[in-house]
C-alpha atoms as a PDB file:
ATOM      1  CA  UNK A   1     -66.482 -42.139 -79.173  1.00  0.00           C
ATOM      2  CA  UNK A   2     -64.565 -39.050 -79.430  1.00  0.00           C
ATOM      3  CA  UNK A   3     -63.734 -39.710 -82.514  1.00  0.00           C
ATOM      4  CA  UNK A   4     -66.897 -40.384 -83.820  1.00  0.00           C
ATOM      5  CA  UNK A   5     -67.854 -36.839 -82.369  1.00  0.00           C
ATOM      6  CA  UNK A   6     -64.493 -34.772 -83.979  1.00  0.00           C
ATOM      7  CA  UNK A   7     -65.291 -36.330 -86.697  1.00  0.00           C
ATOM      8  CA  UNK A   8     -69.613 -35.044 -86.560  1.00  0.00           C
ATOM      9  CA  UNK A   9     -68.175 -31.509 -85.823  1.00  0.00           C
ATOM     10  CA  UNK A  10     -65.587 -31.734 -88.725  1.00  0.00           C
ATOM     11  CA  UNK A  11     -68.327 -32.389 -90.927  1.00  0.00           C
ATOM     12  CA  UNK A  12     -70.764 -29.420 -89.763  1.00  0.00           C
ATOM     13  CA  UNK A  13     -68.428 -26.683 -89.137  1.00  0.00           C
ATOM     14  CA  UNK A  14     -67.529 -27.304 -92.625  1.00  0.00           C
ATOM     15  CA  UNK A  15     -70.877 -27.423 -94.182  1.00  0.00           C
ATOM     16  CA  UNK A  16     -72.431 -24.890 -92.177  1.00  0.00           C
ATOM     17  CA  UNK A  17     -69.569 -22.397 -92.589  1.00  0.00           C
ATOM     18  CA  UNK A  18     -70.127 -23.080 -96.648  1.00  0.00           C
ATOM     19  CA  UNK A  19     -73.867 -23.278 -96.478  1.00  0.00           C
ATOM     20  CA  UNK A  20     -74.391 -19.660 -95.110  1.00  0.00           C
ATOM     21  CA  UNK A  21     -72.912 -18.419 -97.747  1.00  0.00           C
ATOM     22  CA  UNK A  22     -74.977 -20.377-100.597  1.00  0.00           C
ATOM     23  CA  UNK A  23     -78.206 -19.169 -98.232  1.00  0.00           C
ATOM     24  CA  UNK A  24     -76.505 -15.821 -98.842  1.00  0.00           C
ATOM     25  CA  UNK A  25     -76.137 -15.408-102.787  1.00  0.00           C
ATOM     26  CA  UNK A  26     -79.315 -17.498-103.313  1.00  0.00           C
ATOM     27  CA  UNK A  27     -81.288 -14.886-101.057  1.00  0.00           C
ATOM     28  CA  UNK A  28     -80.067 -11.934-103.257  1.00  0.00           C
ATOM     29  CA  UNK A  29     -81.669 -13.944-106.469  1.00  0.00           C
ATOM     30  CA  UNK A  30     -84.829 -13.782-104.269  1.00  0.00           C
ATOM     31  CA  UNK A  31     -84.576 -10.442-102.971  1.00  0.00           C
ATOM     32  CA  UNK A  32     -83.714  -9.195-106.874  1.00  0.00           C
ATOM     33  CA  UNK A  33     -86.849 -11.175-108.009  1.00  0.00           C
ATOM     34  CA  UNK A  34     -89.128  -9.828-105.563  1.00  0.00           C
ATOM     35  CA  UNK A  35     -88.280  -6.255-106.590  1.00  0.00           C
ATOM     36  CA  UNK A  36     -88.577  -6.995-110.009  1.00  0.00           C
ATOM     37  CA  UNK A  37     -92.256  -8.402-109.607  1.00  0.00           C
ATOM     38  CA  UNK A  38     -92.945  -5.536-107.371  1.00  0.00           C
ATOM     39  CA  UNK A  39     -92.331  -2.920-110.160  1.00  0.00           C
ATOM     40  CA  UNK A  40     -93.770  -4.855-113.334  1.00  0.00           C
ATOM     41  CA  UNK A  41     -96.430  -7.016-111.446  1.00  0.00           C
ATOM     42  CA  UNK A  42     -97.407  -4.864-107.958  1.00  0.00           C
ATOM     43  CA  UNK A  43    -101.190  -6.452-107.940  1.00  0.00           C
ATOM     44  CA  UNK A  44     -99.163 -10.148-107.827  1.00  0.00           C
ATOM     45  CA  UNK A  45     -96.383  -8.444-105.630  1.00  0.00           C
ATOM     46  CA  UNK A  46     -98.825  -8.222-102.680  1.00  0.00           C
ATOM     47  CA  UNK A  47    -100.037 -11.509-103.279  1.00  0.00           C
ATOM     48  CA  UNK A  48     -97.011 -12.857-101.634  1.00  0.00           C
ATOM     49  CA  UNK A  49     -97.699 -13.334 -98.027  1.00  0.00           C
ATOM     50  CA  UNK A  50     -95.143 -14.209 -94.917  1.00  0.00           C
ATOM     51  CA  UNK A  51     -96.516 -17.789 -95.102  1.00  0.00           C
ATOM     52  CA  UNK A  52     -95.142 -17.998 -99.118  1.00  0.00           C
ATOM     53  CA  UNK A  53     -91.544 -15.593 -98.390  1.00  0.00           C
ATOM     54  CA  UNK A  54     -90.917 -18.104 -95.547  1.00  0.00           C
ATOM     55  CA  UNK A  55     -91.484 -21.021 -97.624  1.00  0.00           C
ATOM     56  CA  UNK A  56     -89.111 -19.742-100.413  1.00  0.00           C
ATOM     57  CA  UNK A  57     -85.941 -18.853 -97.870  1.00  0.00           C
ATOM     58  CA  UNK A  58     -86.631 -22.644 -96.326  1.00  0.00           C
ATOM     59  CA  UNK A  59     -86.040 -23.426-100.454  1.00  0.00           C
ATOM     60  CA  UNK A  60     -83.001 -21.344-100.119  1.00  0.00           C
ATOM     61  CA  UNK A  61     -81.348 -23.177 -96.728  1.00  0.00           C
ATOM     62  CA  UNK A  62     -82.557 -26.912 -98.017  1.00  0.00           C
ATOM     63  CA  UNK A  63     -81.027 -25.992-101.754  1.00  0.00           C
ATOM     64  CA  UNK A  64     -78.072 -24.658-100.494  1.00  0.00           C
ATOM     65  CA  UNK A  65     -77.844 -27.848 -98.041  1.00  0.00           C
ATOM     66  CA  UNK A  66     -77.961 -30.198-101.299  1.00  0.00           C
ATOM     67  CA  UNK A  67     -75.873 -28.530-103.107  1.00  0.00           C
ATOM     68  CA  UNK A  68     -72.508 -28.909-100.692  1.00  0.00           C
ATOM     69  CA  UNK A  69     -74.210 -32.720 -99.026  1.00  0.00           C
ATOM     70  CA  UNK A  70     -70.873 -33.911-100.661  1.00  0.00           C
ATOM     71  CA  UNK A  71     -69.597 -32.429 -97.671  1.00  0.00           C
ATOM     72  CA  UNK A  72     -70.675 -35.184 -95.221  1.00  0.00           C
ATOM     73  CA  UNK A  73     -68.382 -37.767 -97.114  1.00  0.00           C
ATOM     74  CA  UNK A  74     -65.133 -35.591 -98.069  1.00  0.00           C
ATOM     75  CA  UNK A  75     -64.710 -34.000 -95.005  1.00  0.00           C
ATOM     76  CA  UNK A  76     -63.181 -36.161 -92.109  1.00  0.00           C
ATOM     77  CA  UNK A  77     -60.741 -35.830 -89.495  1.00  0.00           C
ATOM     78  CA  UNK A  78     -56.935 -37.651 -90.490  1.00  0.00           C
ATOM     79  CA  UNK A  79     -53.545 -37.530 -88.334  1.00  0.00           C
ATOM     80  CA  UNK A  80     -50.631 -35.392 -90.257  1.00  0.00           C
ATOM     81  CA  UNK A  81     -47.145 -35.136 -88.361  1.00  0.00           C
ATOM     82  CA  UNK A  82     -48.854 -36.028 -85.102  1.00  0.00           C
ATOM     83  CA  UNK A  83     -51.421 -33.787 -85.303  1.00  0.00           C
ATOM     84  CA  UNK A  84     -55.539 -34.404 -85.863  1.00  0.00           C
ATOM     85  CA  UNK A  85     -56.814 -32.282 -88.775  1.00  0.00           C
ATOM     86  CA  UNK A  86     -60.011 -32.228 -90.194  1.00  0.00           C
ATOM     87  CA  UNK A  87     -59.571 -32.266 -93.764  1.00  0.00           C
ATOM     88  CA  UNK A  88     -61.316 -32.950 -97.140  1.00  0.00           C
ATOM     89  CA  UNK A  89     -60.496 -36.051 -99.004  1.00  0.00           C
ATOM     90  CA  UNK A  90     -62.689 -37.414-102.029  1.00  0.00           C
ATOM     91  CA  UNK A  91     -60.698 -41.465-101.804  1.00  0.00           C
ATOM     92  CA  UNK A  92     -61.111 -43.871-101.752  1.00  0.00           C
ATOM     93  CA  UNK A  93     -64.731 -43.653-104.067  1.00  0.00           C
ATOM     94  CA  UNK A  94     -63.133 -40.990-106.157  1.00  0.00           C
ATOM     95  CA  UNK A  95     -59.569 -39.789-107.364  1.00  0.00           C
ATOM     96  CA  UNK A  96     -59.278 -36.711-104.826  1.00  0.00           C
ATOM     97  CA  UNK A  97     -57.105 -33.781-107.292  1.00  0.00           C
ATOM     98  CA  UNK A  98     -59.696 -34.020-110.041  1.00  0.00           C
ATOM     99  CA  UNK A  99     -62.762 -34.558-108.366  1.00  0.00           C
ATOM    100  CA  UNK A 100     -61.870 -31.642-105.577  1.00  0.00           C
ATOM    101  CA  UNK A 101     -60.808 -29.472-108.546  1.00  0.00           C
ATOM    102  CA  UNK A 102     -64.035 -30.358-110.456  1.00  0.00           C
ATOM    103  CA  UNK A 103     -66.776 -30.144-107.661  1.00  0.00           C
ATOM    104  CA  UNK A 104     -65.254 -26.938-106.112  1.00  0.00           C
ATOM    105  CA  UNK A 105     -65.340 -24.957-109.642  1.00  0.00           C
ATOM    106  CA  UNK A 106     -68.809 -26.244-109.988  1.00  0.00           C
ATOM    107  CA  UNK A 107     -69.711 -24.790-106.361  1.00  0.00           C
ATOM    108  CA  UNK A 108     -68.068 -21.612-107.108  1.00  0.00           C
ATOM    109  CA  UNK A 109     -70.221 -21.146-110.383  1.00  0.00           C
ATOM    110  CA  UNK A 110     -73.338 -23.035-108.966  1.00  0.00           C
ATOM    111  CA  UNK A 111     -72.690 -20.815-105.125  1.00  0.00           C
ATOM    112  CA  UNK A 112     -71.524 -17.333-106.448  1.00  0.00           C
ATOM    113  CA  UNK A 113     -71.040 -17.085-110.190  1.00  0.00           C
ATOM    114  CA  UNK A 114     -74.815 -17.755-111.510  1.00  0.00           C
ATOM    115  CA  UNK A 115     -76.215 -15.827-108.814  1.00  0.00           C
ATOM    116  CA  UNK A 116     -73.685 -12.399-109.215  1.00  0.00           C
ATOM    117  CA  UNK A 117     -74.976 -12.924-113.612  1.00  0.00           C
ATOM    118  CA  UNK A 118     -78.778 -13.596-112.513  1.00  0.00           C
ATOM    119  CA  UNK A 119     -78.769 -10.613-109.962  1.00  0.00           C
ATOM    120  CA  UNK A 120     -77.290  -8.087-112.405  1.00  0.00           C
ATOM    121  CA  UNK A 121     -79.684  -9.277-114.730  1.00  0.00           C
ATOM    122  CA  UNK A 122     -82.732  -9.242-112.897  1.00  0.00           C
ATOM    123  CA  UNK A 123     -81.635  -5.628-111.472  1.00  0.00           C
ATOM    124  CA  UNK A 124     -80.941  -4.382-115.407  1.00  0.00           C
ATOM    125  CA  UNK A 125     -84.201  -5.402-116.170  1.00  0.00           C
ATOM    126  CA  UNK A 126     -85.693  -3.988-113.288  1.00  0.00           C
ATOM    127  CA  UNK A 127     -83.828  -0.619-114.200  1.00  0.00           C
ATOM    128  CA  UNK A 128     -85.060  -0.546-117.686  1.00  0.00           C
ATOM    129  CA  UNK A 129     -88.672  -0.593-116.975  1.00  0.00           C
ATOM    130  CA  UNK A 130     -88.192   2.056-113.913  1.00  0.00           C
ATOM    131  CA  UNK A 131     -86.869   4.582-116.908  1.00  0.00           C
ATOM    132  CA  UNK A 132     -89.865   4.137-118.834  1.00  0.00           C
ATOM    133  CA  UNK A 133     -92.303   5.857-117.182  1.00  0.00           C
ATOM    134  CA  UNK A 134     -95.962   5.501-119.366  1.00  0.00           C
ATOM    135  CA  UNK A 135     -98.162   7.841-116.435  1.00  0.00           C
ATOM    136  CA  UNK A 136     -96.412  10.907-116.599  1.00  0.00           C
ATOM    137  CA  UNK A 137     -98.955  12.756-118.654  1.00  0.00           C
ATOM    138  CA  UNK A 138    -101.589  12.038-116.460  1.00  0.00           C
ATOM    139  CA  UNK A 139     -99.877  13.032-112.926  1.00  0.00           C
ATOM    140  CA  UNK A 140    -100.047  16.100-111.590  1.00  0.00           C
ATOM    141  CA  UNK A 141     -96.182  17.962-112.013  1.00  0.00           C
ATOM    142  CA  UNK A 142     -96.301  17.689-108.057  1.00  0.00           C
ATOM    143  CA  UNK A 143     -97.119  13.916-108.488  1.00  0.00           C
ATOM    144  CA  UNK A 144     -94.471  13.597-111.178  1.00  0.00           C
ATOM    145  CA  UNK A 145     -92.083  15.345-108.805  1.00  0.00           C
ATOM    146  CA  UNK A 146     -92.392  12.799-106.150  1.00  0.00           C
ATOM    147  CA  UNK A 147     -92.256  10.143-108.697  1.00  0.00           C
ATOM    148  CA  UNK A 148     -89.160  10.989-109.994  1.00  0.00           C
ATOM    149  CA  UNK A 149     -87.806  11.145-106.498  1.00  0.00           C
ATOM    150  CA  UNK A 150     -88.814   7.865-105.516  1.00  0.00           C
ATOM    151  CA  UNK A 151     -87.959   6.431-109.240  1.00  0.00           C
ATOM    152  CA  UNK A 152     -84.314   7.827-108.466  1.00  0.00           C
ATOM    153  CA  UNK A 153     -83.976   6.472-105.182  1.00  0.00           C
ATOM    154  CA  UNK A 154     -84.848   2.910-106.382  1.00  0.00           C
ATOM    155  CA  UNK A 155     -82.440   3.401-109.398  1.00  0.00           C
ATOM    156  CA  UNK A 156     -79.410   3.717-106.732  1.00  0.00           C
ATOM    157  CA  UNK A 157     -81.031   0.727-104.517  1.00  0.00           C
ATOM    158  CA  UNK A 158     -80.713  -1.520-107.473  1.00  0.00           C
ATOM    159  CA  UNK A 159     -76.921  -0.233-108.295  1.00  0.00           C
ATOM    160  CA  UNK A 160     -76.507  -0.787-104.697  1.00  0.00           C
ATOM    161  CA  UNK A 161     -77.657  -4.386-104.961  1.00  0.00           C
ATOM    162  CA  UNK A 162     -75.686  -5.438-108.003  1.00  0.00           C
ATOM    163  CA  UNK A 163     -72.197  -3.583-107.196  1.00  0.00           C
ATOM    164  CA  UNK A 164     -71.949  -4.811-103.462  1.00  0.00           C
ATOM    165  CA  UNK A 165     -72.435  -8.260-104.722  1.00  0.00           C
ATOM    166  CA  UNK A 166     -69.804  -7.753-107.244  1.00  0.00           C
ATOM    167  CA  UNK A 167     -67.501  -5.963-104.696  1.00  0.00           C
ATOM    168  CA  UNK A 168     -67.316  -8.699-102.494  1.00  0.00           C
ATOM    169  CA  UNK A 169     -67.209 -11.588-104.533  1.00  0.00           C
ATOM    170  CA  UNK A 170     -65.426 -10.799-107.450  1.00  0.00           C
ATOM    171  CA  UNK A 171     -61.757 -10.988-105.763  1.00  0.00           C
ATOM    172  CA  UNK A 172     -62.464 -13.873-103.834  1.00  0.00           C
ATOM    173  CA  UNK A 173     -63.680 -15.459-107.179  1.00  0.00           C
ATOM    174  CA  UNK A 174     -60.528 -14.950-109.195  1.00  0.00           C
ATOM    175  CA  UNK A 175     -58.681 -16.036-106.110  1.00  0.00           C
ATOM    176  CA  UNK A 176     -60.636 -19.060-105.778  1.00  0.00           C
ATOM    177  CA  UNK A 177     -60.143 -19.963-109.452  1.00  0.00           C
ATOM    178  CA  UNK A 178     -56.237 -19.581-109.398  1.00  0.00           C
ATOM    179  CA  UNK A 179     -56.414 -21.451-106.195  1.00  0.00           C
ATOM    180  CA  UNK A 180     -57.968 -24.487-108.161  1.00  0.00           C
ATOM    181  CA  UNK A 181     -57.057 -24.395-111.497  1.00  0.00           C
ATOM    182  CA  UNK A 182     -53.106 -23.131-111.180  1.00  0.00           C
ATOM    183  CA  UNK A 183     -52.171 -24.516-107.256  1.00  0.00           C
ATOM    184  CA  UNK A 184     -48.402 -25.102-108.163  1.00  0.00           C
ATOM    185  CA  UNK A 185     -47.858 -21.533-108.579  1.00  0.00           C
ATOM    186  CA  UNK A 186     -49.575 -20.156-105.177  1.00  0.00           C
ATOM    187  CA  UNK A 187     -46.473 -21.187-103.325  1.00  0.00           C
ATOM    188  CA  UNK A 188     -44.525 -18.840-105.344  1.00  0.00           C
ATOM    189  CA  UNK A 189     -46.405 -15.990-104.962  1.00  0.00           C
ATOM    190  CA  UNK A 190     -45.584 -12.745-104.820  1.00  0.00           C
ATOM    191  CA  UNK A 191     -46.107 -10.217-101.463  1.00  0.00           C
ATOM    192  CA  UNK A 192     -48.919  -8.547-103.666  1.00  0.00           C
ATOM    193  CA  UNK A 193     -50.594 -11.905-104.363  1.00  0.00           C
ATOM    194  CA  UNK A 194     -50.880 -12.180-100.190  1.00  0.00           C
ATOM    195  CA  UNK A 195     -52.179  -9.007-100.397  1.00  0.00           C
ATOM    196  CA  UNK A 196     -54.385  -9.845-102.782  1.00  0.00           C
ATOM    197  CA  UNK A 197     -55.592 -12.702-100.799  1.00  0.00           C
ATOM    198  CA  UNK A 198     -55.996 -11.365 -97.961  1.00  0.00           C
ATOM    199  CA  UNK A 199     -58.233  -8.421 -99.341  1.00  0.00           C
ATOM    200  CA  UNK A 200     -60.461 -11.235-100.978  1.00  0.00           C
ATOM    201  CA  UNK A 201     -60.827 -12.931 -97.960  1.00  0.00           C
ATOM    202  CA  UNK A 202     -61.625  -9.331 -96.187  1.00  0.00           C
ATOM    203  CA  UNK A 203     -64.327  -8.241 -99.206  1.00  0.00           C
ATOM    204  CA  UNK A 204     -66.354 -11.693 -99.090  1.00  0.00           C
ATOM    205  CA  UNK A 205     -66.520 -11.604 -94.988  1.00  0.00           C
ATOM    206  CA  UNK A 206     -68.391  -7.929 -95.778  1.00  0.00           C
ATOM    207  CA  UNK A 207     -70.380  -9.379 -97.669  1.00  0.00           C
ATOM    208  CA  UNK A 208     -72.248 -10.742 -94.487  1.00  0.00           C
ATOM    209  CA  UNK A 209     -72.695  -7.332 -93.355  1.00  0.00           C
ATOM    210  CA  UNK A 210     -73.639  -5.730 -96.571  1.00  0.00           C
ATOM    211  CA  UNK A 211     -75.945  -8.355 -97.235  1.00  0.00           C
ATOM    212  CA  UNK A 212     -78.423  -8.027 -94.046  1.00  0.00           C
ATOM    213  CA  UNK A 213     -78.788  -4.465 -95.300  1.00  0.00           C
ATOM    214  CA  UNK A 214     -79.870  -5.076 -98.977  1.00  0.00           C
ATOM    215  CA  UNK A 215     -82.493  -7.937 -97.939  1.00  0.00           C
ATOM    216  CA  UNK A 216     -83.952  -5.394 -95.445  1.00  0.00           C
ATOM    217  CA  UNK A 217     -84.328  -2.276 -97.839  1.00  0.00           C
ATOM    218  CA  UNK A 218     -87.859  -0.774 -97.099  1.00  0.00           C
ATOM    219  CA  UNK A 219     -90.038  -3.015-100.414  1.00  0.00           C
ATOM    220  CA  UNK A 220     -93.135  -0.356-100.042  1.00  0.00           C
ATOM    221  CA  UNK A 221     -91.217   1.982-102.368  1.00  0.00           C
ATOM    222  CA  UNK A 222     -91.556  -0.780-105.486  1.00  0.00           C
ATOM    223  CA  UNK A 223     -94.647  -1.170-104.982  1.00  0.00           C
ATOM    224  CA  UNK A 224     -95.893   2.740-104.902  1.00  0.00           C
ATOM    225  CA  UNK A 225     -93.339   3.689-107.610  1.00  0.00           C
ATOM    226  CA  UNK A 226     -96.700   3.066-110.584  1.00  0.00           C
ATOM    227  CA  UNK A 227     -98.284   5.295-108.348  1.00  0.00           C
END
């Protein structure tokens, strides 16, 4: 029975540690989307109620959930020099170095690649059309004023978005993709490569602060920025 149970927890803590962070980088996407229908589609923008954002983060948590379900088969607890580990192991259905190498790079694009591209390219987008500004001539130059103010505001919101996403992810991915595609050579590392690693590490863990504050930015200003 208690191994049954290890064996449950092995499984979850692993999942849910990985899942979090999938709920993470596929929120962004969301929150970059929202933004940019605020700014080119505000009449649609308010159309989205609570009922309609809560149904897309549930999208988010059961997406995220599919994507790592391999989880609940590789992941199990086995005995190494005495001691009970839980580890991931793709045998005996599948050859374990070239399926873990293969499903891991394809989480690391699917997880944190894709969304870093589609969340500097939703934000460039939504940049673009905040510089062109087609109702200046009929505002007042006191109206214009606070327009420009707000415009300038959301212009560093949206290079906030984009650059603490790539802050925090970018090391861990490079350190992620030398951990998979060139393992022999980690275990001659230099004291800088620690270092290295151990910064990654740091950066994505900040992400989980940083990213609480960037879903939460005020969304009123988007939508009063035509005004």
């Amino acid at each position: 029975m208690d191994v049954y149970i290890g064996s449950l927890l092995c499984k979850i803590g692993a999942l849910t540690s990985d899942v979090t962070i999938a709920v993470s980088t596929l929120s962004l996407i969301l929150v970059a989307a929202k933004r940019l229908v605020a700014v080119f589609f505000p009449s649609h923008y308010r159309r989205i109620t609570a009922k309609k954002r809560q149904f897309l983060m549930l999208c988010t948590w059961i997406a995220a959930m599919a994507i790592h379900s391999p989880y609940f088969y590789t992941f199990r607890l086995e005995t190494e020099n005495g001691n009970v580990l839980c580890v991931t192991n793709s045998e005996p259905a599948f050859n374990h170095e070239s399926t873990h190498t293969r499903f891991y790079t394809a989480l690391l694009v699917t997880v944190l690649i894709v969304p870093l591209i589609t969340v500097c390219i939703l934000q460039t987008i939504t940049l673009s059309k905040l510089r062109d500004d087609e109702m200046e001539s009929l505002r007042t130059p006191i109206a214009n004023k606070r327009h420009k103010k707000r415009k300038k505001m959301l212009l560093k919101m949206s290079l906030v978005i984009a650059l603490a996403f790539a802050l925090c992810w970018l090391l861990f991915i490079a350190f992620q993709f030398i951990h998979l595609l060139f393992p022999s050579s980690i275990a001659n590392c230099s004291l800088g490569f620690r270092v290295f690693t151990q910064f990654a590490i740091l950066f994505s863990l900040c992400h989980c602060i940083v990213n609480p504050c960037i879903c939460f930015m005020p969304d009123s200003c988007w939508t009063k920025i035509h005004n």
